[in-house]
C-alpha atoms as a PDB file:
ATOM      1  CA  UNK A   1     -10.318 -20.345 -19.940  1.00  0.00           C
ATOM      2  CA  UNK A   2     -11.975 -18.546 -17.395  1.00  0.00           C
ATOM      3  CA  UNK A   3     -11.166 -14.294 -17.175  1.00  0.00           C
ATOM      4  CA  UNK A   4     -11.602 -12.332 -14.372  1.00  0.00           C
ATOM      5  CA  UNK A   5     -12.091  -8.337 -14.457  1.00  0.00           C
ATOM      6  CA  UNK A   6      -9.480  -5.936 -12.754  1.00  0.00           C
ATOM      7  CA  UNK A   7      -8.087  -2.567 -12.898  1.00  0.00           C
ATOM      8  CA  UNK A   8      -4.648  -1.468 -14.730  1.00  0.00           C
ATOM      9  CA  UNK A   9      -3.422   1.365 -13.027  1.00  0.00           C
ATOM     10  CA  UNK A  10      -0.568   3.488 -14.610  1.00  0.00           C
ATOM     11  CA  UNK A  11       1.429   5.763 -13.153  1.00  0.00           C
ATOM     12  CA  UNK A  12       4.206   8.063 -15.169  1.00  0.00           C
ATOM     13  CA  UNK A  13       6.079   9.868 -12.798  1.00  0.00           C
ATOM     14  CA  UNK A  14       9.377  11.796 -12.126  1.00  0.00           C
ATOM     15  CA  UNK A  15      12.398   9.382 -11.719  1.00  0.00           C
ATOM     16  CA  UNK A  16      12.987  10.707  -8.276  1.00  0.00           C
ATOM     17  CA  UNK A  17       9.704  10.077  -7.016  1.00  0.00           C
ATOM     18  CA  UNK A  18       9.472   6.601  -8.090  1.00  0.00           C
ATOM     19  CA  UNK A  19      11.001   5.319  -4.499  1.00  0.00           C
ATOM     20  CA  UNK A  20       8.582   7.617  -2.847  1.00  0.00           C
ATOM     21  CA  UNK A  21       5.553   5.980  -4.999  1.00  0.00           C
ATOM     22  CA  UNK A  22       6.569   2.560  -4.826  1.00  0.00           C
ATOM     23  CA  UNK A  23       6.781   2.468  -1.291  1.00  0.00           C
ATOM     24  CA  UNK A  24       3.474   3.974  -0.764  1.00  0.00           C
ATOM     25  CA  UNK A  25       2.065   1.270  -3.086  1.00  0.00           C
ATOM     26  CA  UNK A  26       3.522  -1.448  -0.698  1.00  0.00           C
ATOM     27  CA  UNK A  27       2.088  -0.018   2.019  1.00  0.00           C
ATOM     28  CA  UNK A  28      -1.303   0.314   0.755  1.00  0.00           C
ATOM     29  CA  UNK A  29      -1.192  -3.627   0.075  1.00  0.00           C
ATOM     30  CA  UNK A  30      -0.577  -3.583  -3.853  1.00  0.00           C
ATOM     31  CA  UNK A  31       0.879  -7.219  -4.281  1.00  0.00           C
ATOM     32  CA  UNK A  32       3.146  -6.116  -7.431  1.00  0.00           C
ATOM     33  CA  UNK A  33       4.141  -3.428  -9.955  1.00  0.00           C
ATOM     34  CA  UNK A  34       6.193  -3.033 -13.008  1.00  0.00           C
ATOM     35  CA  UNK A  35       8.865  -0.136 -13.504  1.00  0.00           C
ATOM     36  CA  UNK A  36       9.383   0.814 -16.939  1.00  0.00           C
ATOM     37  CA  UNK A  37      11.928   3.484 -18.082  1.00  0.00           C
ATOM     38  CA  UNK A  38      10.286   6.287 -19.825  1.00  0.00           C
ATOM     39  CA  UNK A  39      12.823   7.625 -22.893  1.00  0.00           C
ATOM     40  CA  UNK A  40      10.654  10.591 -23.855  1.00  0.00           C
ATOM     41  CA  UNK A  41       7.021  12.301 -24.586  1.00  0.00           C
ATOM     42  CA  UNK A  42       5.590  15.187 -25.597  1.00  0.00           C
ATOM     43  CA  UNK A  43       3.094  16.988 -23.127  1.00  0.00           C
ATOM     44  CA  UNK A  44       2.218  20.791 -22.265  1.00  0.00           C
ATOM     45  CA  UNK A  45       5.540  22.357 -22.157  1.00  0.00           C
ATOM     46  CA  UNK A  46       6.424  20.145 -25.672  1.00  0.00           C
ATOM     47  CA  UNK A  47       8.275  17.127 -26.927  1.00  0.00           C
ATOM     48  CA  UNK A  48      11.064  15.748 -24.342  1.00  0.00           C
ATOM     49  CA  UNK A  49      13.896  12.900 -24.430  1.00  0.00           C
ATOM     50  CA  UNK A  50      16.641  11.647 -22.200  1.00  0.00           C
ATOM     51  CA  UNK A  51      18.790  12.331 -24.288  1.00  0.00           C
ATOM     52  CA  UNK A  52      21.638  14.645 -22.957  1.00  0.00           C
ATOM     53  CA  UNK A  53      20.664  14.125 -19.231  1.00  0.00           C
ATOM     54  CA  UNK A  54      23.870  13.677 -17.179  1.00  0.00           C
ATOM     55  CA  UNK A  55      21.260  11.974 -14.530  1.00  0.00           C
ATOM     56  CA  UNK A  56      17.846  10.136 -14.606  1.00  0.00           C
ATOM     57  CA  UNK A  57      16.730  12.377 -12.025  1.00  0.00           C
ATOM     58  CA  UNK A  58      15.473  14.528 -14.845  1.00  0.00           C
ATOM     59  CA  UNK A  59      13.600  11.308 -16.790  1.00  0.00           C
ATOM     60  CA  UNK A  60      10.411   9.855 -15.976  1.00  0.00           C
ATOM     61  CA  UNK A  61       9.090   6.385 -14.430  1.00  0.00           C
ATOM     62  CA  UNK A  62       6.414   4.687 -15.654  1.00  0.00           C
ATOM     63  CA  UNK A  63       4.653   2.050 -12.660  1.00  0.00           C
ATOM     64  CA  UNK A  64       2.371  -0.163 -13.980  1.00  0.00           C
ATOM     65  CA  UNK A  65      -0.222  -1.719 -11.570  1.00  0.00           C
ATOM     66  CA  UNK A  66      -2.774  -4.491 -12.039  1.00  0.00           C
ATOM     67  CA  UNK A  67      -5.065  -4.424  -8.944  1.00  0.00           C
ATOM     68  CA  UNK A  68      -8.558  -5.570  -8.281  1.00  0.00           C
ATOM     69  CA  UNK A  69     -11.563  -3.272  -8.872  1.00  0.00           C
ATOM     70  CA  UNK A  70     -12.329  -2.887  -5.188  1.00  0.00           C
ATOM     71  CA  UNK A  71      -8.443  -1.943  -4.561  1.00  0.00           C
ATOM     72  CA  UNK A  72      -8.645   0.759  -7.022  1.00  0.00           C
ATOM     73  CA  UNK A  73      -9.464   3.906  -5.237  1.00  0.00           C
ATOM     74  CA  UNK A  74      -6.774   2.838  -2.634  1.00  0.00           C
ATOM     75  CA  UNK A  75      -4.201   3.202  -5.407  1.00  0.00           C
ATOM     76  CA  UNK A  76      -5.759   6.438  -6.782  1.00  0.00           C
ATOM     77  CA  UNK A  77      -5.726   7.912  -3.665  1.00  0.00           C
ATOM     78  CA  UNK A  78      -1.975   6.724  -2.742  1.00  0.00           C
ATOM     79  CA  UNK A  79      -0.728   7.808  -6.658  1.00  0.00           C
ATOM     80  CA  UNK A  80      -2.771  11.117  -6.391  1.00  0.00           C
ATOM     81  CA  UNK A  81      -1.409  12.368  -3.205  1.00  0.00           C
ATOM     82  CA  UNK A  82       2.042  11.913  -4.472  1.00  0.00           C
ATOM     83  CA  UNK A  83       1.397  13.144  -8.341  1.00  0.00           C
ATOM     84  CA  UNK A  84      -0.450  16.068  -7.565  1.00  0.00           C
ATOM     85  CA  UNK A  85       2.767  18.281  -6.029  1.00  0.00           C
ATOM     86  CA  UNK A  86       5.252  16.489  -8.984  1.00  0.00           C
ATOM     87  CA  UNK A  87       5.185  16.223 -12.889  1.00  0.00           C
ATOM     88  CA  UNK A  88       3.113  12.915 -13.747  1.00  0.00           C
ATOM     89  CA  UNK A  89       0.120  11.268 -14.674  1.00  0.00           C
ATOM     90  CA  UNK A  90      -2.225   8.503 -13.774  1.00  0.00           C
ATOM     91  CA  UNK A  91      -4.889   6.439 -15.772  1.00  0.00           C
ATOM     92  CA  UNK A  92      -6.739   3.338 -15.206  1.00  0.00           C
ATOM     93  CA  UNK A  93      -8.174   1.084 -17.287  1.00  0.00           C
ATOM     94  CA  UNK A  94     -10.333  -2.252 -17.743  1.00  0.00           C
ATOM     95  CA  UNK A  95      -7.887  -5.550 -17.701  1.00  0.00           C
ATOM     96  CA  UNK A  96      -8.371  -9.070 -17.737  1.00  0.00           C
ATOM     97  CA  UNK A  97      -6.462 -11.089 -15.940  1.00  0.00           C
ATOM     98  CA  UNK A  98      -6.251 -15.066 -16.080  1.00  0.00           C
ATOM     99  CA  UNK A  99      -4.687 -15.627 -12.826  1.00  0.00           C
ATOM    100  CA  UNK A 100      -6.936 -13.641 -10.112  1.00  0.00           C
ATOM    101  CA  UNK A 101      -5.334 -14.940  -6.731  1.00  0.00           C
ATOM    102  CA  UNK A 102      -2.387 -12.841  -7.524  1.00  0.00           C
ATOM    103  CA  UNK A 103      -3.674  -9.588  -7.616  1.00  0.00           C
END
């Protein structure tokens, strides 16, 4: 089976942003992303859950993006310019993916 290298991008971001994000990602021609709920962490200010929220606008998204490696600083540049001003991080990784014409 032949592999082929890209990029996973992940974004964890406040719930209320995630509209915001998502649309920027469409517009900067990523072809797909997965939202994932995010039910707690710990980070600087300490350990956090959703527990107790009334709302998810408190909570946290978590975007998961498989892109090719020349598409990647588009999506940095797209997640950063929304993260920077909001609770949220981004990392990027190495990925394999079987299937290449999709991404």
């Amino acid at each position: 089976m032949n592999v082929h290298k890209a990029k996973r991008v992940e974004i964890i971001i406040e719930a209320p942003m995630q509209s915001r994000l998502t649309k920027a990602l469409d517009a900067g021609g990523v072809s797909g992303y997965t939202l994932l709920p995010v039910m707690g962490g710990s980070g600087r200010s300490g350990p956090w859950t959703v527990d107790g929220q009334i709302s998810s606008a408190g909570g946290m998204v978590h975007v998961l993006c498989i892109v090719k490696e020349d598409n990647v600083d588009t999506i940095l540049d797209i997640a950063f310019g929304i993260v920077e001003r909001h609770l949220g991080i981004v990392s990027v990784s190495d990925c394999e993916v079987i299937r290449p014409e999709r991404f």
